[in-house]
PDB file of N, CA and C in Angstrom:
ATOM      1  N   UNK A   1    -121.933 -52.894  30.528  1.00  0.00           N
ATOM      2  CA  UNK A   1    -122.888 -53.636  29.731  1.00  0.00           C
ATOM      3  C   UNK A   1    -123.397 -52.736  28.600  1.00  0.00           C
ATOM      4  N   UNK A   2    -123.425 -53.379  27.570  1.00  0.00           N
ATOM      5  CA  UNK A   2    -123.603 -52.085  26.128  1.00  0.00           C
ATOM      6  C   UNK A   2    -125.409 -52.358  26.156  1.00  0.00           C
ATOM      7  N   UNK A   3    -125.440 -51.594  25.156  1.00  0.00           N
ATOM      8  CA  UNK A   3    -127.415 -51.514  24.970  1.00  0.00           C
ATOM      9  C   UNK A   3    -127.877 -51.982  24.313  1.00  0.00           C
ATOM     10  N   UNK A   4    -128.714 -52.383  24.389  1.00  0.00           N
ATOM     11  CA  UNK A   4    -129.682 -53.495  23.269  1.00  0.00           C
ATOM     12  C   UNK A   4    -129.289 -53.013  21.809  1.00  0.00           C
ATOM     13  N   UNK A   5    -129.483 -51.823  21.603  1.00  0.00           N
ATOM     14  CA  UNK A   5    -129.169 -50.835  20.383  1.00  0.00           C
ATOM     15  C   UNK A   5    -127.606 -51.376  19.954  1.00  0.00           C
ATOM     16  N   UNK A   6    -126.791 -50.857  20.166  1.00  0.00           N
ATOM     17  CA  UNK A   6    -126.127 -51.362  20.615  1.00  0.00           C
ATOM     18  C   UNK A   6    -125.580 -52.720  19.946  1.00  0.00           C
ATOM     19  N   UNK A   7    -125.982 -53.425  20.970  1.00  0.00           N
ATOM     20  CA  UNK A   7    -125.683 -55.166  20.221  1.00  0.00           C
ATOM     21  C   UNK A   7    -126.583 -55.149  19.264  1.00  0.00           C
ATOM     22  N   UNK A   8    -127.872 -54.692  18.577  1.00  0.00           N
ATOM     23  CA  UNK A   8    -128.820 -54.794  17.780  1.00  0.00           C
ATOM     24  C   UNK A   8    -127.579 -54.650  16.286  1.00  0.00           C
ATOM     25  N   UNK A   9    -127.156 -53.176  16.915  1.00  0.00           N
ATOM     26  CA  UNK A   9    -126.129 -52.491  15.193  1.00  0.00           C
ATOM     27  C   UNK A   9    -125.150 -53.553  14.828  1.00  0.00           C
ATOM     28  N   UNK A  10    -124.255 -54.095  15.606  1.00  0.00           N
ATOM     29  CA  UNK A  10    -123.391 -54.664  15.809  1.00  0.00           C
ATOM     30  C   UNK A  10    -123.854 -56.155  14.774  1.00  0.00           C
ATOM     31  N   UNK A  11    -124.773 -56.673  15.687  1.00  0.00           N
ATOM     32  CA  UNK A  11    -125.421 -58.426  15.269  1.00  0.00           C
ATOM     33  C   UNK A  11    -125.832 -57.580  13.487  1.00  0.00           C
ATOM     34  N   UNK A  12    -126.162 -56.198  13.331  1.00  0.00           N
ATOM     35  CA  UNK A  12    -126.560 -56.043  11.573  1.00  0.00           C
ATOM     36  C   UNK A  12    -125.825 -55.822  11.168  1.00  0.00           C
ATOM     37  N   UNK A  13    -124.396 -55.378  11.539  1.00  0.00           N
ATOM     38  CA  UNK A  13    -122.939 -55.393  10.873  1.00  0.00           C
ATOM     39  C   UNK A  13    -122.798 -56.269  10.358  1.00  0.00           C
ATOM     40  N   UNK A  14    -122.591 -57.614  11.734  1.00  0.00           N
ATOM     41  CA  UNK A  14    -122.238 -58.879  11.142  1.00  0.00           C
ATOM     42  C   UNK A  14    -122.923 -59.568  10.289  1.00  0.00           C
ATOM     43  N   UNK A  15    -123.825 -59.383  10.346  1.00  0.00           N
ATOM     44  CA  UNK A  15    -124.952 -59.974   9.228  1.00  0.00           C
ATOM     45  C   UNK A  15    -124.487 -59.447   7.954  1.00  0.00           C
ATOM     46  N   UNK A  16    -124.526 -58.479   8.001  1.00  0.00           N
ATOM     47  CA  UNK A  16    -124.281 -57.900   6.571  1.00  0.00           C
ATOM     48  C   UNK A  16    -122.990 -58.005   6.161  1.00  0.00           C
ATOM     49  N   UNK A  17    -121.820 -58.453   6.649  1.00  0.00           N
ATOM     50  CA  UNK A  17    -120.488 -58.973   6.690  1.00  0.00           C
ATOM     51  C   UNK A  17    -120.515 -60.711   5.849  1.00  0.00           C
ATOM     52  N   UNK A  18    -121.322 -61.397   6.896  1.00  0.00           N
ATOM     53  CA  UNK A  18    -121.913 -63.144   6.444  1.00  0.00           C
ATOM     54  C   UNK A  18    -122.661 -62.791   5.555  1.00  0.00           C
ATOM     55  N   UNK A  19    -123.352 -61.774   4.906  1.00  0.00           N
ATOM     56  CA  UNK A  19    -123.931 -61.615   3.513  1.00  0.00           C
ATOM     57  C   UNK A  19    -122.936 -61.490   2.461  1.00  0.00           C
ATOM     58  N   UNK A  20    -121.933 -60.461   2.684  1.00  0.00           N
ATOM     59  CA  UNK A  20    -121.119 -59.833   1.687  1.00  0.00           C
ATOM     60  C   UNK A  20    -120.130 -61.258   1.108  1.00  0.00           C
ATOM     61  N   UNK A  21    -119.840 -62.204   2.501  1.00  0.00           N
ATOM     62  CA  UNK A  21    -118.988 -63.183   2.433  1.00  0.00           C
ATOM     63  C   UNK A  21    -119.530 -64.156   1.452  1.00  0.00           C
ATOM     64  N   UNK A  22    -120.966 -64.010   1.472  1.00  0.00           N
ATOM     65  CA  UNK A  22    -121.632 -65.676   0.903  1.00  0.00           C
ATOM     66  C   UNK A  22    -122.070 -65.152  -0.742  1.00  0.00           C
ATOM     67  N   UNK A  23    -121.799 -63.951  -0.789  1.00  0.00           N
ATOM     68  CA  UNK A  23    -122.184 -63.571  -2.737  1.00  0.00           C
ATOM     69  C   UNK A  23    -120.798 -63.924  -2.980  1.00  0.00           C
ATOM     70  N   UNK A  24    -119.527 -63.248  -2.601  1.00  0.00           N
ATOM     71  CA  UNK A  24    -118.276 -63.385  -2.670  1.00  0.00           C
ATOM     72  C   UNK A  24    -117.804 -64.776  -2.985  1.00  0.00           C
ATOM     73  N   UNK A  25    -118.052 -65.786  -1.916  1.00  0.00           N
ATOM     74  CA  UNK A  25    -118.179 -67.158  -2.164  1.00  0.00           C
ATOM     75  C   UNK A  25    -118.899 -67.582  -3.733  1.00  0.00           C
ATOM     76  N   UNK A  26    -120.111 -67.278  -3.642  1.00  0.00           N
ATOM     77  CA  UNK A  26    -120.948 -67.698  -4.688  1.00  0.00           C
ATOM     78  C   UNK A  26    -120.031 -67.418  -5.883  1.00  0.00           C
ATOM     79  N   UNK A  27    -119.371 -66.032  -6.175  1.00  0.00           N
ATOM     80  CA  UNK A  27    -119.100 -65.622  -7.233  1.00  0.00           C
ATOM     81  C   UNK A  27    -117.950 -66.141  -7.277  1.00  0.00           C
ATOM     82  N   UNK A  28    -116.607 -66.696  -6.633  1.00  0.00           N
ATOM     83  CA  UNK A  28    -115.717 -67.402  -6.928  1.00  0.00           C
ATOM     84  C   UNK A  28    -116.338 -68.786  -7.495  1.00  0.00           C
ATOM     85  N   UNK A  29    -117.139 -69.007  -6.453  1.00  0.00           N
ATOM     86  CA  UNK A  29    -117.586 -70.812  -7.235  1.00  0.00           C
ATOM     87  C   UNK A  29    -117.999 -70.228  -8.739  1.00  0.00           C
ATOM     88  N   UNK A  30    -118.639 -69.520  -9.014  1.00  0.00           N
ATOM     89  CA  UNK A  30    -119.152 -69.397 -10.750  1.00  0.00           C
ATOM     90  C   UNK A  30    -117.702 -68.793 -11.183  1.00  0.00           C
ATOM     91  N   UNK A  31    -116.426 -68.096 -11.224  1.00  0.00           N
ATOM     92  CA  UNK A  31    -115.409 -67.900 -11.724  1.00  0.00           C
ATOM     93  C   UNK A  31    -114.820 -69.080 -11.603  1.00  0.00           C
ATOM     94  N   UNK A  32    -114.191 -69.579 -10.855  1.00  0.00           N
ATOM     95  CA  UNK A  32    -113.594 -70.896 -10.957  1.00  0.00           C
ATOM     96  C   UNK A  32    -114.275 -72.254 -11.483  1.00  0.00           C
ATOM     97  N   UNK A  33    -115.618 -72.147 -11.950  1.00  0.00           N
ATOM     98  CA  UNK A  33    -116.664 -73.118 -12.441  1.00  0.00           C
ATOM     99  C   UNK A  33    -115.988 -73.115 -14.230  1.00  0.00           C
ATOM    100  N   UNK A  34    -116.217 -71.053 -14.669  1.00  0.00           N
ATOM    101  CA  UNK A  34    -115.884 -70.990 -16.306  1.00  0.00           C
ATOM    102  C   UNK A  34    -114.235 -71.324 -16.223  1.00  0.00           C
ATOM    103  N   UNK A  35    -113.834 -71.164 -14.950  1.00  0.00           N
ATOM    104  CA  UNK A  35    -112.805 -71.184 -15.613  1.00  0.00           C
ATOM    105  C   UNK A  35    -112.414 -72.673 -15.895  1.00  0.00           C
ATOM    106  N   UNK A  36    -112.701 -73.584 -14.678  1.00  0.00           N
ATOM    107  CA  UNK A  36    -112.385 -75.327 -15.045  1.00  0.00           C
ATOM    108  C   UNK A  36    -113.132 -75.588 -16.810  1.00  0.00           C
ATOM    109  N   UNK A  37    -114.119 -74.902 -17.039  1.00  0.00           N
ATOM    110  CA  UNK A  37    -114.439 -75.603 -18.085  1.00  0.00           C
ATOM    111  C   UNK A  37    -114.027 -74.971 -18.981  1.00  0.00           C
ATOM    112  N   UNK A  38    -113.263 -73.498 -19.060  1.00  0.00           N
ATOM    113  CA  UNK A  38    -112.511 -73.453 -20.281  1.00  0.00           C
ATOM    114  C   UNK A  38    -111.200 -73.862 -20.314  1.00  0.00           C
ATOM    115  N   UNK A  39    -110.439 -74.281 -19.145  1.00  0.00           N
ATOM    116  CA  UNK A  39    -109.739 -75.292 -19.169  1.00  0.00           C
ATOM    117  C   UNK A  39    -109.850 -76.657 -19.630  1.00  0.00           C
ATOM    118  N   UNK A  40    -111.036 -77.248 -19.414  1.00  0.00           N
ATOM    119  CA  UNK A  40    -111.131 -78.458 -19.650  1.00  0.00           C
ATOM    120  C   UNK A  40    -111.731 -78.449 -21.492  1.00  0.00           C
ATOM    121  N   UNK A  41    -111.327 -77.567 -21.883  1.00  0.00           N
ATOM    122  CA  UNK A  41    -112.055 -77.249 -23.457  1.00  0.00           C
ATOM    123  C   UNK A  41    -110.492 -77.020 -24.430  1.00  0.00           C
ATOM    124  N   UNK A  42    -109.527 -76.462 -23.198  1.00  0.00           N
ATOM    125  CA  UNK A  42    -108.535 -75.954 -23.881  1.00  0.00           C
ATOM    126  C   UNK A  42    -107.775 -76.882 -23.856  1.00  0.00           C
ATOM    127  N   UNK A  43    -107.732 -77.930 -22.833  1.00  0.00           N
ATOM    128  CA  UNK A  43    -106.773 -79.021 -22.465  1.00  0.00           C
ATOM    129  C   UNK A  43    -107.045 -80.037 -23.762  1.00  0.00           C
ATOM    130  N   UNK A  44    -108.851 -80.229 -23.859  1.00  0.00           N
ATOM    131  CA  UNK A  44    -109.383 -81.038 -25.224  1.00  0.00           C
ATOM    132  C   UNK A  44    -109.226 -81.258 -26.523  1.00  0.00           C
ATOM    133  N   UNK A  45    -108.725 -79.870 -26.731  1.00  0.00           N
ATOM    134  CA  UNK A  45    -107.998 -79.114 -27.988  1.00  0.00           C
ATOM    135  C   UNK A  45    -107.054 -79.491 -28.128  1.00  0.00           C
ATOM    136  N   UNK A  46    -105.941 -79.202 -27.027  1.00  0.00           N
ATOM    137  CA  UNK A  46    -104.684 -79.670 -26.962  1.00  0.00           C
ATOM    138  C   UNK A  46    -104.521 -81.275 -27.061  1.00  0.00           C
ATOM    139  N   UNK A  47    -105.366 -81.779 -26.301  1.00  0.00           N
ATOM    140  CA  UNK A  47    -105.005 -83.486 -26.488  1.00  0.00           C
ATOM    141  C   UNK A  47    -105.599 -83.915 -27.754  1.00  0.00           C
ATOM    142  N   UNK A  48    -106.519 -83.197 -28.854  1.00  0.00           N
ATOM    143  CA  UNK A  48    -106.785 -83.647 -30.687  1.00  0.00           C
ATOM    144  C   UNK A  48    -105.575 -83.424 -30.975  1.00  0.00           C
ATOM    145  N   UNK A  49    -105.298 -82.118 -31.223  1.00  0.00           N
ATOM    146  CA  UNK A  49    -103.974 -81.470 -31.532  1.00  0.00           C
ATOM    147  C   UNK A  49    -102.750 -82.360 -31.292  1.00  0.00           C
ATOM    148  N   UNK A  50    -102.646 -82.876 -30.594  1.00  0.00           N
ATOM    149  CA  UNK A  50    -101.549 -83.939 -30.076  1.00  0.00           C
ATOM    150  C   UNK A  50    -101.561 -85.227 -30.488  1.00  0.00           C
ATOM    151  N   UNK A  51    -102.909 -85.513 -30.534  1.00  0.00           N
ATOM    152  CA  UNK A  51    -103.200 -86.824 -31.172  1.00  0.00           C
ATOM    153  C   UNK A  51    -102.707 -86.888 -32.749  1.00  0.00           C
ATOM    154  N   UNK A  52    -103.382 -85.567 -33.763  1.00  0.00           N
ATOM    155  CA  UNK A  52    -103.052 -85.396 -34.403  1.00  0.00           C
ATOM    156  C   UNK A  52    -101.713 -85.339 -35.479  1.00  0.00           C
ATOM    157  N   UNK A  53    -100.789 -84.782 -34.014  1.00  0.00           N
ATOM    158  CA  UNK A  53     -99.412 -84.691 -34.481  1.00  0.00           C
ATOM    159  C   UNK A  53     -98.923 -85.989 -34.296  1.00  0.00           C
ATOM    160  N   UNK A  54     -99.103 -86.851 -32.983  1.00  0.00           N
ATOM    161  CA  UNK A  54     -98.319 -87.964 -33.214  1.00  0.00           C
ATOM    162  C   UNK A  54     -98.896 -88.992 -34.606  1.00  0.00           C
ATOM    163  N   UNK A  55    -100.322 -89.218 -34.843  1.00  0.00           N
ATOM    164  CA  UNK A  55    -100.747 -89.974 -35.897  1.00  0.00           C
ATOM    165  C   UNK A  55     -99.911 -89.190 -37.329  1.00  0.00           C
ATOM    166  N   UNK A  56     -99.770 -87.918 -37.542  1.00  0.00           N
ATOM    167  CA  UNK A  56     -99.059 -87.732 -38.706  1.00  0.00           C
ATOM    168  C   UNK A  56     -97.710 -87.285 -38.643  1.00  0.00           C
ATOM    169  N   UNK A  57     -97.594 -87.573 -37.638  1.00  0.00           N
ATOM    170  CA  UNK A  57     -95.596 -87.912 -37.657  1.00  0.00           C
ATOM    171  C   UNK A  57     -94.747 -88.468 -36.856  1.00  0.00           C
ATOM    172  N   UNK A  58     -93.748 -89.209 -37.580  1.00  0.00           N
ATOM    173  CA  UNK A  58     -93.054 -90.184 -36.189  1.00  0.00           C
ATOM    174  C   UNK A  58     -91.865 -89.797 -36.068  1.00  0.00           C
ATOM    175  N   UNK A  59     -91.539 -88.515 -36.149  1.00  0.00           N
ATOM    176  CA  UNK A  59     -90.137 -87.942 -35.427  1.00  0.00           C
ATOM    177  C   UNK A  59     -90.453 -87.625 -33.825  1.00  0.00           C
ATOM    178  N   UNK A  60     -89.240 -87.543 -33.872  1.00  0.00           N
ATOM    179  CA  UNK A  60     -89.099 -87.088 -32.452  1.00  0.00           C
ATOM    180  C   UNK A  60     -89.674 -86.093 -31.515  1.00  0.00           C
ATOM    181  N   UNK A  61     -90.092 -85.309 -32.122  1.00  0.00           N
ATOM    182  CA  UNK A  61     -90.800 -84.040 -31.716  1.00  0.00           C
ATOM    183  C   UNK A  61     -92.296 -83.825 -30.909  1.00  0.00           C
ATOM    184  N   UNK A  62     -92.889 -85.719 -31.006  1.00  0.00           N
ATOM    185  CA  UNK A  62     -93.598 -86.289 -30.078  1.00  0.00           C
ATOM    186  C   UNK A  62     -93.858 -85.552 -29.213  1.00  0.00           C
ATOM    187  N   UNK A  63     -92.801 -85.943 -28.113  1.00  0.00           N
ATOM    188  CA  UNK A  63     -92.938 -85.642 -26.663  1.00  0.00           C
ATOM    189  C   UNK A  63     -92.923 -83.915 -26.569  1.00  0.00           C
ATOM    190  N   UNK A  64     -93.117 -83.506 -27.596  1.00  0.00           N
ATOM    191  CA  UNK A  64     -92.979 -81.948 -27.226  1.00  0.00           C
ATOM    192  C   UNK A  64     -94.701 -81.043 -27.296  1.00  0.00           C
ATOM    193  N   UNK A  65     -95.383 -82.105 -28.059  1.00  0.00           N
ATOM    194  CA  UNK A  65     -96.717 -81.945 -28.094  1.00  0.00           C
ATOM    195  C   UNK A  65     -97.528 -82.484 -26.262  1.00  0.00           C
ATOM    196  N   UNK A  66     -96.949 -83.937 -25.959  1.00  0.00           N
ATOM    197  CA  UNK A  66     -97.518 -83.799 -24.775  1.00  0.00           C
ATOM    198  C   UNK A  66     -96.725 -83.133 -23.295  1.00  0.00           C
ATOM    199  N   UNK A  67     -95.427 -82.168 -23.834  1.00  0.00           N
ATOM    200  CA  UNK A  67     -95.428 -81.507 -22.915  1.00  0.00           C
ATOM    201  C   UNK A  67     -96.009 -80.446 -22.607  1.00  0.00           C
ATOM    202  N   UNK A  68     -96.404 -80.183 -23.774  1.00  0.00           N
ATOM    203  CA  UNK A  68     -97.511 -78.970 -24.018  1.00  0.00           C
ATOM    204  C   UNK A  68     -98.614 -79.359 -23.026  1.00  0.00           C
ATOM    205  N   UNK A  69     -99.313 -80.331 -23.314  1.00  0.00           N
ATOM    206  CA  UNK A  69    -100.579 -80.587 -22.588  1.00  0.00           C
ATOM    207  C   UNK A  69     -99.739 -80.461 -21.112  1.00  0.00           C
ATOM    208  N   UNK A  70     -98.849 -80.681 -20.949  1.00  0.00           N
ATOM    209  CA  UNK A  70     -98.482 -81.342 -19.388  1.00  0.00           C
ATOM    210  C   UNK A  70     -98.306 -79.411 -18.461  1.00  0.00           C
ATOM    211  N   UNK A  71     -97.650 -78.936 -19.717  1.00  0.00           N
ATOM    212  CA  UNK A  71     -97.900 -77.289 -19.642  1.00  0.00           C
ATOM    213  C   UNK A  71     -98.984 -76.391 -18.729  1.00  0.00           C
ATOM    214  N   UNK A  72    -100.312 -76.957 -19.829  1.00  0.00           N
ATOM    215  CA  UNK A  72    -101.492 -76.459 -20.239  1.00  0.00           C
ATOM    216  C   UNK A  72    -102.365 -76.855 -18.626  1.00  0.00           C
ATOM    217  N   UNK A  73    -101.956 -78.316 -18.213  1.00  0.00           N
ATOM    218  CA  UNK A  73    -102.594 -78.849 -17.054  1.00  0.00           C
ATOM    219  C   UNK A  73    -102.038 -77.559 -15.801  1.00  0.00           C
ATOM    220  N   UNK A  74    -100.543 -77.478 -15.777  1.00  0.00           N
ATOM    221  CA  UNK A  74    -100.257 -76.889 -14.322  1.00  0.00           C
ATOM    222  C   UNK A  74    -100.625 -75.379 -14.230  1.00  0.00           C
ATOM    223  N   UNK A  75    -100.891 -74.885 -15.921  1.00  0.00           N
ATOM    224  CA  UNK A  75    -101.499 -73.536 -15.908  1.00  0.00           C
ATOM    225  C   UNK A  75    -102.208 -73.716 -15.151  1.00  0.00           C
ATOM    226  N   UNK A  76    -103.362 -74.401 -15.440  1.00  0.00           N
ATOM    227  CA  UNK A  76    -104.790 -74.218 -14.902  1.00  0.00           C
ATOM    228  C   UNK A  76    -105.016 -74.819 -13.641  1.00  0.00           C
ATOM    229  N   UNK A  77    -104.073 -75.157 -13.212  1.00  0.00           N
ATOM    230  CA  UNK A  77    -103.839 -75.204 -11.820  1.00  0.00           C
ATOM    231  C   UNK A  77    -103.280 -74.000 -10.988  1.00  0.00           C
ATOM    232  N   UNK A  78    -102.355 -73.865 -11.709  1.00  0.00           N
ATOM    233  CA  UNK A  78    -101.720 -71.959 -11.183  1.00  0.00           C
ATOM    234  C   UNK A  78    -102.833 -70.623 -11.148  1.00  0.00           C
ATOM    235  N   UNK A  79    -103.790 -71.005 -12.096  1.00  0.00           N
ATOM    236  CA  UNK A  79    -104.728 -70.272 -12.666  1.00  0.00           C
ATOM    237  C   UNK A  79    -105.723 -69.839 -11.195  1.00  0.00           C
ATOM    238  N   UNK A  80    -106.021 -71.404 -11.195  1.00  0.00           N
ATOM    239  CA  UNK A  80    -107.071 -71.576 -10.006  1.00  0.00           C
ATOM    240  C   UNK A  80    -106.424 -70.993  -8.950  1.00  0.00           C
ATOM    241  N   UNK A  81    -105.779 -71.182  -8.356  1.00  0.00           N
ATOM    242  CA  UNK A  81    -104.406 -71.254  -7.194  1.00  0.00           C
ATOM    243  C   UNK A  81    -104.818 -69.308  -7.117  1.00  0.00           C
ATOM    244  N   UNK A  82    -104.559 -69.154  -8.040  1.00  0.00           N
ATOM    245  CA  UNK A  82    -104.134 -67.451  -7.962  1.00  0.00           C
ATOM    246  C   UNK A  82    -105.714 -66.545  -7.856  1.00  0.00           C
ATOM    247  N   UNK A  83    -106.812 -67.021  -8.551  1.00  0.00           N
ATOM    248  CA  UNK A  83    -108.170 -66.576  -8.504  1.00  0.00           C
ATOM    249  C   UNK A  83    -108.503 -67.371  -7.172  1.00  0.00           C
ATOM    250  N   UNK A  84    -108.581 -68.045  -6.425  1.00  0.00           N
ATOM    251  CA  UNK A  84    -108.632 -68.526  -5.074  1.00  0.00           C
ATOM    252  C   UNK A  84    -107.960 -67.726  -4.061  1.00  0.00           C
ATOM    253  N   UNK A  85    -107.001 -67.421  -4.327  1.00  0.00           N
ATOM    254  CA  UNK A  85    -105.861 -66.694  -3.118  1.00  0.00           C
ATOM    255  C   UNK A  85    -106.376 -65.342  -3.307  1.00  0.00           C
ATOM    256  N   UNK A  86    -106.833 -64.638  -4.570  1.00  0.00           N
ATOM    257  CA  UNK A  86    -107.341 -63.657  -4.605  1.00  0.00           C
ATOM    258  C   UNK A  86    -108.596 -62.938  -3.501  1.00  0.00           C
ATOM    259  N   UNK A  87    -109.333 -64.057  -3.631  1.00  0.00           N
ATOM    260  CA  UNK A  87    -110.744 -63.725  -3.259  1.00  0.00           C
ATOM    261  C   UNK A  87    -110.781 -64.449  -1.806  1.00  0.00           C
ATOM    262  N   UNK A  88    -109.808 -65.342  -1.373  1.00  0.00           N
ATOM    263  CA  UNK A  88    -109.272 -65.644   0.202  1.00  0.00           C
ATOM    264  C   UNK A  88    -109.056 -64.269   0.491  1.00  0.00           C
ATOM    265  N   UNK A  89    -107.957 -63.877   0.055  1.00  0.00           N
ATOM    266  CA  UNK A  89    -107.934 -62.384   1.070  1.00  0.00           C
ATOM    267  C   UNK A  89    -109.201 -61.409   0.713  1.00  0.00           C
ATOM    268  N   UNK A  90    -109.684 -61.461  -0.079  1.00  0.00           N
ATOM    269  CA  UNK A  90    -110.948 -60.385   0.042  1.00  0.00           C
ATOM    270  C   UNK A  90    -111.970 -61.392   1.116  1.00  0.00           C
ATOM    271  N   UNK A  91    -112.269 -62.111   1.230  1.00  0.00           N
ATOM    272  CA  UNK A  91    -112.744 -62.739   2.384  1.00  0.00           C
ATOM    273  C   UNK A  91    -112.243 -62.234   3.907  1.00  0.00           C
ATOM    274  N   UNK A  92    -111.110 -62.536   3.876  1.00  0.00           N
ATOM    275  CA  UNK A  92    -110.119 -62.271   5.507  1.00  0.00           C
ATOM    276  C   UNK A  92    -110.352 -60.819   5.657  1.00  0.00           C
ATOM    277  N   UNK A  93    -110.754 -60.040   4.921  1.00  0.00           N
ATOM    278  CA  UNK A  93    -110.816 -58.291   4.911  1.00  0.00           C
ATOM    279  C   UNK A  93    -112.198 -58.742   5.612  1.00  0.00           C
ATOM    280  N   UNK A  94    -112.812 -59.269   5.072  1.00  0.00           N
ATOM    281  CA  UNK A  94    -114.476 -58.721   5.910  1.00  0.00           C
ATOM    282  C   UNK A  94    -114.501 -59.465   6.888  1.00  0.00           C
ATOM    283  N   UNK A  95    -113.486 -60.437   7.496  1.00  0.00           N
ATOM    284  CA  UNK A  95    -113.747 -61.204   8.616  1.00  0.00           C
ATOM    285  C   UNK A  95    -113.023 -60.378  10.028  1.00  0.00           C
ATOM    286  N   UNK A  96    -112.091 -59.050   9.686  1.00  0.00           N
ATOM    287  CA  UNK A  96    -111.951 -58.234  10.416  1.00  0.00           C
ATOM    288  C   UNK A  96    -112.527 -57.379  10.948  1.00  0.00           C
TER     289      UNK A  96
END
């Protein structure tokens, strides 16, 4: 049976572990917050820009403006994906 002391250090480890975890948390939600919205600023751009090109020209070259956007979308999906997986494993480190 261990000593009050003991389980006392232990229960302030973990505490301070469920602390380190919940700024960590916090600070992905505010990185992945700028980042959706400079995505969603860059995607905005891209869809004037596109608008633009198809209203002043009717060649073919269309569909190459909204593959761009179609581009621009799975970035910022890859984006997220990779700043998420990042800070997952810095999570799984302090849950050891």
């Amino acid at each position: 049976m261990r000593s009050s002391t003991s389980q006392n250090s232990e229960l302030k480890f973990r505490l301070q572990a469920m602390e380190q975890q919940a700024q960590l948390r916090d600070a992905l939600n505010e990185a992945l917050t700028a980042e959706v919205q400079r995505l969603k600023i860059a995607t905005a751009e891209l869809s004037a820009d596109a608008s633009k090109f198809q209203q002043s020209s009717q060649s073919s070259d269309v569909p190459v403006a909204a593959t761009a956007i179609q581009s621009a979308k799975h970035a910022s999906v890859a984006t997220a994906a990779i700043i998420s997986g990042t800070t997952t494993r810095q999570l799984c480190i302090f849950k050891a």
